[in-house]
C-alpha atoms as a PDB file:
ATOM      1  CA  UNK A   1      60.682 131.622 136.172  1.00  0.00           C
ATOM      2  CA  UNK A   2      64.609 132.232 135.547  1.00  0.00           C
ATOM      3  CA  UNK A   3      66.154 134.344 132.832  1.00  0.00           C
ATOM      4  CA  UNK A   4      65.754 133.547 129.952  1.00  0.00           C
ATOM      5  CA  UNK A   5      68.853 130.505 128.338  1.00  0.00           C
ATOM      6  CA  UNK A   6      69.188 131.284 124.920  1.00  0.00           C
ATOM      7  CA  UNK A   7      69.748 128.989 122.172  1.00  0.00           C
ATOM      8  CA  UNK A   8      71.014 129.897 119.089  1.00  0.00           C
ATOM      9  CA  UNK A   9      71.193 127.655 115.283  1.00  0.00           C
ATOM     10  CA  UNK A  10      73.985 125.984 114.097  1.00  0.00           C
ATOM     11  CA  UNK A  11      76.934 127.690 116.457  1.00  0.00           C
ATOM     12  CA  UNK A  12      79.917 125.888 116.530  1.00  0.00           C
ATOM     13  CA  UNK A  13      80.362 125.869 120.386  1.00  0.00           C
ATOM     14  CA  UNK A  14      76.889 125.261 122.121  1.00  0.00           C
ATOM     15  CA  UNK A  15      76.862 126.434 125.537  1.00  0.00           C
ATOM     16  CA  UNK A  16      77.826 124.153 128.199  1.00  0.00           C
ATOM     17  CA  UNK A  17      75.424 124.394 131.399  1.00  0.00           C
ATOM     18  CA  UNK A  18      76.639 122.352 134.688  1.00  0.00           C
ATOM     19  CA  UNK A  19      74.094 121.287 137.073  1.00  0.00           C
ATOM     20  CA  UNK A  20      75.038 121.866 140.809  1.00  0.00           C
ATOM     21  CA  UNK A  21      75.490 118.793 142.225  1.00  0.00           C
ATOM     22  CA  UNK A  22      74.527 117.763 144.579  1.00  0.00           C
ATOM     23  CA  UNK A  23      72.499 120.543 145.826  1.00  0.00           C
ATOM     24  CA  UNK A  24      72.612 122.300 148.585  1.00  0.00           C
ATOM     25  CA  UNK A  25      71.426 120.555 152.150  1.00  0.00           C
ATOM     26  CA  UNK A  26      70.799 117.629 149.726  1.00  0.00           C
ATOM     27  CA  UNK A  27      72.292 113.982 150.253  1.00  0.00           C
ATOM     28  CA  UNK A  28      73.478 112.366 147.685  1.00  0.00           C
ATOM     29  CA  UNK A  29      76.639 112.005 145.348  1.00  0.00           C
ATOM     30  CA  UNK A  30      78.659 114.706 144.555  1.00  0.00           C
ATOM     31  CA  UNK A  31      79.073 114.409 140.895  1.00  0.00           C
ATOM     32  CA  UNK A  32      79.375 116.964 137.892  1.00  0.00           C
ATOM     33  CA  UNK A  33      76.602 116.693 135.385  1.00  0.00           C
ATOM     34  CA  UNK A  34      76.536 119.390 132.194  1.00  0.00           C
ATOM     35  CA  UNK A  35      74.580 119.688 129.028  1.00  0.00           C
ATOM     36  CA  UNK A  36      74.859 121.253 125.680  1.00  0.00           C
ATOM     37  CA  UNK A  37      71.445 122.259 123.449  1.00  0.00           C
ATOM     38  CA  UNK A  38      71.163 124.009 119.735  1.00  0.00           C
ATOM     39  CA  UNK A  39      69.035 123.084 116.769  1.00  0.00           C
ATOM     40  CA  UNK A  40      68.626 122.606 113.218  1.00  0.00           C
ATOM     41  CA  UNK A  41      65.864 122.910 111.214  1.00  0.00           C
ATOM     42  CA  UNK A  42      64.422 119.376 111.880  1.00  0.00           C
ATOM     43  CA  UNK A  43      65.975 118.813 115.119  1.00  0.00           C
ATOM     44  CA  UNK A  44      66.254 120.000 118.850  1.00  0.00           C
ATOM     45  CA  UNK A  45      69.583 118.426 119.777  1.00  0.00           C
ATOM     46  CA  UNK A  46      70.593 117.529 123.525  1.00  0.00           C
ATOM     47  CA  UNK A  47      73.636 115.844 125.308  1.00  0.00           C
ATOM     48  CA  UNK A  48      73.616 115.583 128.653  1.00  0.00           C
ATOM     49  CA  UNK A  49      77.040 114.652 129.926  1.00  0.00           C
ATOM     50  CA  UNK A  50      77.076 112.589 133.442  1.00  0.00           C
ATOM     51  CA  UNK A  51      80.512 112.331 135.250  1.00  0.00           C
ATOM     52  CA  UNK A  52      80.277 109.154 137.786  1.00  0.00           C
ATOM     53  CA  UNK A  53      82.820 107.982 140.349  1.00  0.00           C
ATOM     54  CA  UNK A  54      81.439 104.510 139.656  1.00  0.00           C
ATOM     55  CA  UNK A  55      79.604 103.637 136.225  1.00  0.00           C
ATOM     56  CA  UNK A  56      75.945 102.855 136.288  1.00  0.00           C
ATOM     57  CA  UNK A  57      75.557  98.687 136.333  1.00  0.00           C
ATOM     58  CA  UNK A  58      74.430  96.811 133.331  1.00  0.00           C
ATOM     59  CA  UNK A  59      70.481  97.010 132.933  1.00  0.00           C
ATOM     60  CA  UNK A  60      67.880  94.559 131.395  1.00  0.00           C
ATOM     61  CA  UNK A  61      65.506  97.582 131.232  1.00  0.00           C
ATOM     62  CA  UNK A  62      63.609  97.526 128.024  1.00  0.00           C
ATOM     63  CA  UNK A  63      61.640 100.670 125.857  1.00  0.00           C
ATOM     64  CA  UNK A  64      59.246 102.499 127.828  1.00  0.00           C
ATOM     65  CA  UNK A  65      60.389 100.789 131.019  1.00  0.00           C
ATOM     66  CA  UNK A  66      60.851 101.977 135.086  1.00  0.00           C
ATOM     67  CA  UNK A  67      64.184 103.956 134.261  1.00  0.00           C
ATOM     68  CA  UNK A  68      63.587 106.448 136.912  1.00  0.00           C
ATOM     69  CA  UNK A  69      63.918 103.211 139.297  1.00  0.00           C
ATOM     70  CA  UNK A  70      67.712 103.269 138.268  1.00  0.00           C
ATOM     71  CA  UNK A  71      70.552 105.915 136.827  1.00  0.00           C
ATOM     72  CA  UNK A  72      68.561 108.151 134.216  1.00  0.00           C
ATOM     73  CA  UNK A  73      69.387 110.803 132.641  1.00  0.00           C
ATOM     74  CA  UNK A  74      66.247 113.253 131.603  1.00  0.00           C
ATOM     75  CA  UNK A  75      64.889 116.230 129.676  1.00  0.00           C
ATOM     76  CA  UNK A  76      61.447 117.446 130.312  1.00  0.00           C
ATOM     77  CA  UNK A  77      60.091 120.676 127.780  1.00  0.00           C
ATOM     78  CA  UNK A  78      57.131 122.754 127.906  1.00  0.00           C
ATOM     79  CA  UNK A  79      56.350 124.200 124.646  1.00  0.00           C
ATOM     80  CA  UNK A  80      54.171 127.909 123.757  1.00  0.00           C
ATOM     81  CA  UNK A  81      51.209 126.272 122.936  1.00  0.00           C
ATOM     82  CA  UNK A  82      50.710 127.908 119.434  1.00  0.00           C
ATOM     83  CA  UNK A  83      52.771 130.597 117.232  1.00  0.00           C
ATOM     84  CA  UNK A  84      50.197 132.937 118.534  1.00  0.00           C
ATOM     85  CA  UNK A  85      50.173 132.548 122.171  1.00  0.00           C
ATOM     86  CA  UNK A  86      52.511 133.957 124.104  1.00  0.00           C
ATOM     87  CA  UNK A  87      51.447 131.698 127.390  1.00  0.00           C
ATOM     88  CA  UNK A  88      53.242 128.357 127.870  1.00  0.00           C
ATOM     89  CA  UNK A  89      51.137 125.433 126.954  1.00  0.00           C
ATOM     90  CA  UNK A  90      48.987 123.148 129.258  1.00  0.00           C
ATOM     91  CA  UNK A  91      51.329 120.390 128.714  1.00  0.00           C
ATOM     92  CA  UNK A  92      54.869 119.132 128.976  1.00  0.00           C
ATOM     93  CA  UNK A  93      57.066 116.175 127.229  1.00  0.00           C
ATOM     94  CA  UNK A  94      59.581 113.570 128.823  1.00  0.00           C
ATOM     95  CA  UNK A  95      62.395 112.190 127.800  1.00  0.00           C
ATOM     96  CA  UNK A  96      63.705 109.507 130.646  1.00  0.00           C
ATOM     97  CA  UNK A  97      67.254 107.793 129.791  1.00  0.00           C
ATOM     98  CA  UNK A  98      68.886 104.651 131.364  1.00  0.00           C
ATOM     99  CA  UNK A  99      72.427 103.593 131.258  1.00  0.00           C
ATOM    100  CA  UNK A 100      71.108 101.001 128.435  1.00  0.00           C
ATOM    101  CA  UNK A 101      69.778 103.719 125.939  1.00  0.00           C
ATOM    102  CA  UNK A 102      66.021 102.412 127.317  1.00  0.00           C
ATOM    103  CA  UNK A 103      63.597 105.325 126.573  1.00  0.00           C
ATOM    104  CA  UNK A 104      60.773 105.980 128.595  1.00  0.00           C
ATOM    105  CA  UNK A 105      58.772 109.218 126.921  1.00  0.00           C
ATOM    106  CA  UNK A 106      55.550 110.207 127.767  1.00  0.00           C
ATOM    107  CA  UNK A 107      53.057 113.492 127.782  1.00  0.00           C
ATOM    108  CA  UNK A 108      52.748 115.214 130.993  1.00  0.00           C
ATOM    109  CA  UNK A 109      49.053 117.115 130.666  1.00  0.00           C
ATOM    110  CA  UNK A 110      48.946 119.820 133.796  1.00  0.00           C
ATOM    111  CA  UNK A 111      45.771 121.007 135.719  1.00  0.00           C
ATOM    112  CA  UNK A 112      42.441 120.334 134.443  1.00  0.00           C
ATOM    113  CA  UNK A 113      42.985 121.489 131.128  1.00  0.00           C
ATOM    114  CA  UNK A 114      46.062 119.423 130.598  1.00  0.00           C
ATOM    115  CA  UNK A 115      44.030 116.171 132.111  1.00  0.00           C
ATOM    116  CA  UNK A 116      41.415 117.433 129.150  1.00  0.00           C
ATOM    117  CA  UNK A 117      43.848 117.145 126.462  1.00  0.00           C
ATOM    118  CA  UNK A 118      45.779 114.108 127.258  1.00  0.00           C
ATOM    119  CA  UNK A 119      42.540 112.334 127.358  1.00  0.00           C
ATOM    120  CA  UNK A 120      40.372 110.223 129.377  1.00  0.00           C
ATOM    121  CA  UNK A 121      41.388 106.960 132.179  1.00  0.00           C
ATOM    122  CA  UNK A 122      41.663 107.073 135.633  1.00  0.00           C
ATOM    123  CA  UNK A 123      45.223 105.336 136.269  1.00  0.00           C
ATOM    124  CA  UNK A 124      43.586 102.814 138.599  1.00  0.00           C
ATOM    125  CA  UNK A 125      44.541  99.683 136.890  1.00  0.00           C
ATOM    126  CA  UNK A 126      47.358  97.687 134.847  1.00  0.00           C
ATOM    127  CA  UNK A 127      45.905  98.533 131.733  1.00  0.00           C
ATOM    128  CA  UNK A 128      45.327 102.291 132.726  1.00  0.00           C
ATOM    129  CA  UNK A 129      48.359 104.025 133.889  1.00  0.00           C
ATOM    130  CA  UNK A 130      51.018 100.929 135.607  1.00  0.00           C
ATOM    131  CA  UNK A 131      52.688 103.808 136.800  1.00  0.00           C
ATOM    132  CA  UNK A 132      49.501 103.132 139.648  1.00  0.00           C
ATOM    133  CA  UNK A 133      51.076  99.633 140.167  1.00  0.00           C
ATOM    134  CA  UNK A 134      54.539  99.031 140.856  1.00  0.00           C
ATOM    135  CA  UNK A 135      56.812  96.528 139.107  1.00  0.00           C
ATOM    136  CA  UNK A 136      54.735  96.833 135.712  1.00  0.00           C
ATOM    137  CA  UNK A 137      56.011  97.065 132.692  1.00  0.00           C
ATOM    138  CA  UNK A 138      56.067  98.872 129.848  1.00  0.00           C
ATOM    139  CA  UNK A 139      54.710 101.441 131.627  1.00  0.00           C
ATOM    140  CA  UNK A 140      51.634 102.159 129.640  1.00  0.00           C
ATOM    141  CA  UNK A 141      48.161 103.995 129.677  1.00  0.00           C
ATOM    142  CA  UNK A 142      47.000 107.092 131.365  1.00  0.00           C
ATOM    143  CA  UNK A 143      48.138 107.763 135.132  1.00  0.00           C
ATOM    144  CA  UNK A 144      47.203 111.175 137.131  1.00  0.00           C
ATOM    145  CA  UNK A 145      49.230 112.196 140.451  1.00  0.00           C
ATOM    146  CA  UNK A 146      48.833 115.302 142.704  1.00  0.00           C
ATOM    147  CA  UNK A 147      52.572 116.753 142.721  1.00  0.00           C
ATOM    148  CA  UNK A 148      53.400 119.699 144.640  1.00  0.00           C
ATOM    149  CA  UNK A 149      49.607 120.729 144.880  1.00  0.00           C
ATOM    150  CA  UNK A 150      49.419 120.647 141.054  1.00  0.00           C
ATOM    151  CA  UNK A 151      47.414 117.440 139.056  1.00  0.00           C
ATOM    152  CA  UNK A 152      49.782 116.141 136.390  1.00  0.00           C
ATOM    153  CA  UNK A 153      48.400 113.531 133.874  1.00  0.00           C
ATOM    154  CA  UNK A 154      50.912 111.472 132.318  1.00  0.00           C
ATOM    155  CA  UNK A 155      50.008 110.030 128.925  1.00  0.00           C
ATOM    156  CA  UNK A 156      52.477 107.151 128.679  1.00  0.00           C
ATOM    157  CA  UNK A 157      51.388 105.646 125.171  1.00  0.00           C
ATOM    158  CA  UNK A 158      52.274 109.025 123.989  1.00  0.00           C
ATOM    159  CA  UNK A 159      55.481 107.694 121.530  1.00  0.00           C
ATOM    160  CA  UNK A 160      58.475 110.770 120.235  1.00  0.00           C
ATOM    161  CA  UNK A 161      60.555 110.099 117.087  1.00  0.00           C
ATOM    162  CA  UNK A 162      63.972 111.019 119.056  1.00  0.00           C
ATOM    163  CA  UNK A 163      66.701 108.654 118.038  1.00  0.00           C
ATOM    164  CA  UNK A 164      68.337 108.073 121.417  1.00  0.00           C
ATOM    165  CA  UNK A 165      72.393 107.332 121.858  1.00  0.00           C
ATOM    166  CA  UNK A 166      73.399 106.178 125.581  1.00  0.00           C
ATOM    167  CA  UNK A 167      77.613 105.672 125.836  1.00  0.00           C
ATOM    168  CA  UNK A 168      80.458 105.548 127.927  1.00  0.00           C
ATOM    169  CA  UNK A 169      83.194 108.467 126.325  1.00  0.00           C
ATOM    170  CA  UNK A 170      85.730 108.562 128.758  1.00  0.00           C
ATOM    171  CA  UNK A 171      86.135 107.405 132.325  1.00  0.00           C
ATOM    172  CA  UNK A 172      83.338 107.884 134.449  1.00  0.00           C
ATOM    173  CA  UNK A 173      81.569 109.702 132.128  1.00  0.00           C
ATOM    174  CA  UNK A 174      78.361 108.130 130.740  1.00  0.00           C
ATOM    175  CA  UNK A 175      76.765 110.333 127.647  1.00  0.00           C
ATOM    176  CA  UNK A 176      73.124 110.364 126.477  1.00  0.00           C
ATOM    177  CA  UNK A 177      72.136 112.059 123.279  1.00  0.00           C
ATOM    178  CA  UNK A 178      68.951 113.167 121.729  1.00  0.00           C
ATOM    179  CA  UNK A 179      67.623 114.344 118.201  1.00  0.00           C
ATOM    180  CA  UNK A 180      64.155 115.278 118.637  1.00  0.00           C
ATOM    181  CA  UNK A 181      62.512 116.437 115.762  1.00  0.00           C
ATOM    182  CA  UNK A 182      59.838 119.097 115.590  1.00  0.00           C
ATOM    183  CA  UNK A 183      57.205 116.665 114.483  1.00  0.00           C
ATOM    184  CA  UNK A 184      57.063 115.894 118.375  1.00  0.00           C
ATOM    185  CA  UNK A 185      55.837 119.155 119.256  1.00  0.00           C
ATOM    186  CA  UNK A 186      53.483 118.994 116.481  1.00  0.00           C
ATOM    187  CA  UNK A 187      55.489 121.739 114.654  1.00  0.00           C
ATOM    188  CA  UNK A 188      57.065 121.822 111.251  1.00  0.00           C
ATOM    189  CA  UNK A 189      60.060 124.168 111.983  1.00  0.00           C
ATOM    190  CA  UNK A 190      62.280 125.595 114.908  1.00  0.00           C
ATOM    191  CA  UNK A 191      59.863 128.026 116.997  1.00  0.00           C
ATOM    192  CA  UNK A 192      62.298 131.060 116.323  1.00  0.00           C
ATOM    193  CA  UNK A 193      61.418 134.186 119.193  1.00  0.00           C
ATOM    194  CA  UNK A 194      58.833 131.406 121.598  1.00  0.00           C
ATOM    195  CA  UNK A 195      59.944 131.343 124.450  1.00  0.00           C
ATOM    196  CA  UNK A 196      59.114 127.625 126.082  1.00  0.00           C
ATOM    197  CA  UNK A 197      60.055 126.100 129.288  1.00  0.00           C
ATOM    198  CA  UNK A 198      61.984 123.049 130.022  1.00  0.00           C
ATOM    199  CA  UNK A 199      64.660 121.270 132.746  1.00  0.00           C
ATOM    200  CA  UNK A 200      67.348 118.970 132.654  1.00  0.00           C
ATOM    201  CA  UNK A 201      67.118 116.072 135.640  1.00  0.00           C
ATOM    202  CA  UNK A 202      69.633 113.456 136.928  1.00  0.00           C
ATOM    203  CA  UNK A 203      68.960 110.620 138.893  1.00  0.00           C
ATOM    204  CA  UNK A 204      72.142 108.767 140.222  1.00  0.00           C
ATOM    205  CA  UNK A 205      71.381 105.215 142.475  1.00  0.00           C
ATOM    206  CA  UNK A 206      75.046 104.115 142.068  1.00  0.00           C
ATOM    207  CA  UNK A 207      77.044 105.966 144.775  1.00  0.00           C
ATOM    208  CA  UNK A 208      79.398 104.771 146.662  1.00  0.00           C
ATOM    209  CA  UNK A 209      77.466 105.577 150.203  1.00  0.00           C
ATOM    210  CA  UNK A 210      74.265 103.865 148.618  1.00  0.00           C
ATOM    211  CA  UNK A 211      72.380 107.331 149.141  1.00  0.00           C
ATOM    212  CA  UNK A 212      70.492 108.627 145.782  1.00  0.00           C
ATOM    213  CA  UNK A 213      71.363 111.332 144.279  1.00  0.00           C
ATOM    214  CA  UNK A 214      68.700 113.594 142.170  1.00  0.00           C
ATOM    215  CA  UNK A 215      69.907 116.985 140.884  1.00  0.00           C
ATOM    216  CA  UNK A 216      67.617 119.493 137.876  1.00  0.00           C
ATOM    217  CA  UNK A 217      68.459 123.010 136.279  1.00  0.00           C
ATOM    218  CA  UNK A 218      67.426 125.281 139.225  1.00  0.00           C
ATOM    219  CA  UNK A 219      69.921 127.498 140.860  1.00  0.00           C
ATOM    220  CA  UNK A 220      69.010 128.661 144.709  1.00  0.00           C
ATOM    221  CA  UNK A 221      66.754 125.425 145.599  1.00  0.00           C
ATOM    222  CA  UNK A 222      67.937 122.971 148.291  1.00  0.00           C
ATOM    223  CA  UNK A 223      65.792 119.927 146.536  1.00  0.00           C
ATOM    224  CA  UNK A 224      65.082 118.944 143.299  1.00  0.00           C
ATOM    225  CA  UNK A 225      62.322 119.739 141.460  1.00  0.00           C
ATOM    226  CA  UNK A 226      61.386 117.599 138.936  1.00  0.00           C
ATOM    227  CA  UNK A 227      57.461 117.868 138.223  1.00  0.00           C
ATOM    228  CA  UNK A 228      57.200 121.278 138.724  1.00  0.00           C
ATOM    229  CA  UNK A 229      56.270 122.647 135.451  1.00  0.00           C
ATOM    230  CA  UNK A 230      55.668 126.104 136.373  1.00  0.00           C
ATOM    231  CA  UNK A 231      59.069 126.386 137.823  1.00  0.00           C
ATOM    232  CA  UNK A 232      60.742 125.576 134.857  1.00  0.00           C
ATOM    233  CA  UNK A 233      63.426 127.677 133.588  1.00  0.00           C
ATOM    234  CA  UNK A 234      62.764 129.829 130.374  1.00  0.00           C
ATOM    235  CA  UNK A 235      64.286 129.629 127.184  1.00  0.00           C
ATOM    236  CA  UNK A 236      63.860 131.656 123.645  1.00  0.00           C
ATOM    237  CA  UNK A 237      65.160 130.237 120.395  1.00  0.00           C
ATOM    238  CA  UNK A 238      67.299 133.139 118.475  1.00  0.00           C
END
């Protein structure tokens, strides 16, 4: 894990964190992408800012459909599982952005005791995890894939409250912003001194060379790493 990132309640300035991009001995576009976090006491807030030499195309991509096929923007976290733990929890959340606002969110459960929590299905059919067949959608229903050596178990009729803004706020610069409230975590209130896990991901398709471009929060790495939850970086609300 990497130091600690910590975020602190209502400060006037959040933090601004840029994302190498892209990284190193990696093909793809070389574009600037930074994010800002803080809180409230309902709300963890995100913007993820995404500077683009050309502007993703128009998209007929609807909720909870294939964004990761086109430009996305995305925030995965990893919660402590309970006040009283101090071990992260056996299960991560998703947040995937298109250029349209289109959400798809999901549940990510991790080894076998994630697979036991998000539930039971065997992602071998349309009605069981589409992620299995490609070109469905809404992606819906259980689907489990080996990533990385590590069984991840993605609950896609898992539904989060976030309201969701996607928009252009300057030239080449597309903007996605997230409120997500603590009710998504199954909390009440900010988890002040937990320390949880979590990674901010970019997937670009609309470079000028035609070559995709993927960047996340990890310094040192030449490749992304996207679901890799126990390489996530660290943070501690303060």
């Amino acid at each position: 894990m990497s130091d600690f990132i910590i975020f602190r309640k209502n400060v006037e300035e959040p933090t601004v964190y840029f994302i190498p991009w892209p990284l190193e001995s990696f093909s793809g576009k070389s574009q600037e992408t930074s994010f800002t976090m803080s809180y409230s006491e309902k709300f963890l807030s995100v913007t993820i800012d995404a500077f683009c030499q050309i502007l993703p195309p128009e998209s007929n991509r609807q909720q909870k459909g294939r964004v990761f096929e086109d430009d996305c923007l995305e925030i995965f976290i990893r919660p402590q599982s309970s006040p009283e733990s101090f071990f992260p929890a056996s299960f991560y959340y998703g947040w995937e952005v298109g250029f349209n606002g289109a959400l798809l969110d999901y549940k990510a459960g991790i080894g076998d005791e994630g697979e036991r929590i998000i539930g039971s299905g065997n992602g071998s059919s349309v009605t069981d995890g589409s992620g299995a067949k490609e070109g469905v959608e809404p992606v819906h229903g259980i689907l489990r894939e080996n990533i990385c050596g590590t069984r991840i178990s993605f609950d896609y009729d898992w539904k989060s409250k976030a309201a969701v803004l996607s928009k252009v706020v300057g030239k080449g610069q597309w903007q996605v912003s997230l409120e997500i409230p603590w009710t998504d975590f199954g909390i009440e209130k900010p988890p002040v001194e937990e320390i949880w896990y979590f990674t901010v991901n970019r997937i670009d398709v609309s470079s000028k060379d035609g070559k995709i471009g993927l960047a996340c929060l990890h310094e040192g790495i030449t490749e992304p790493r996207f679901h890799q939850p126990f390489l996530f970086p660290s943070l501690k609300f303060a």
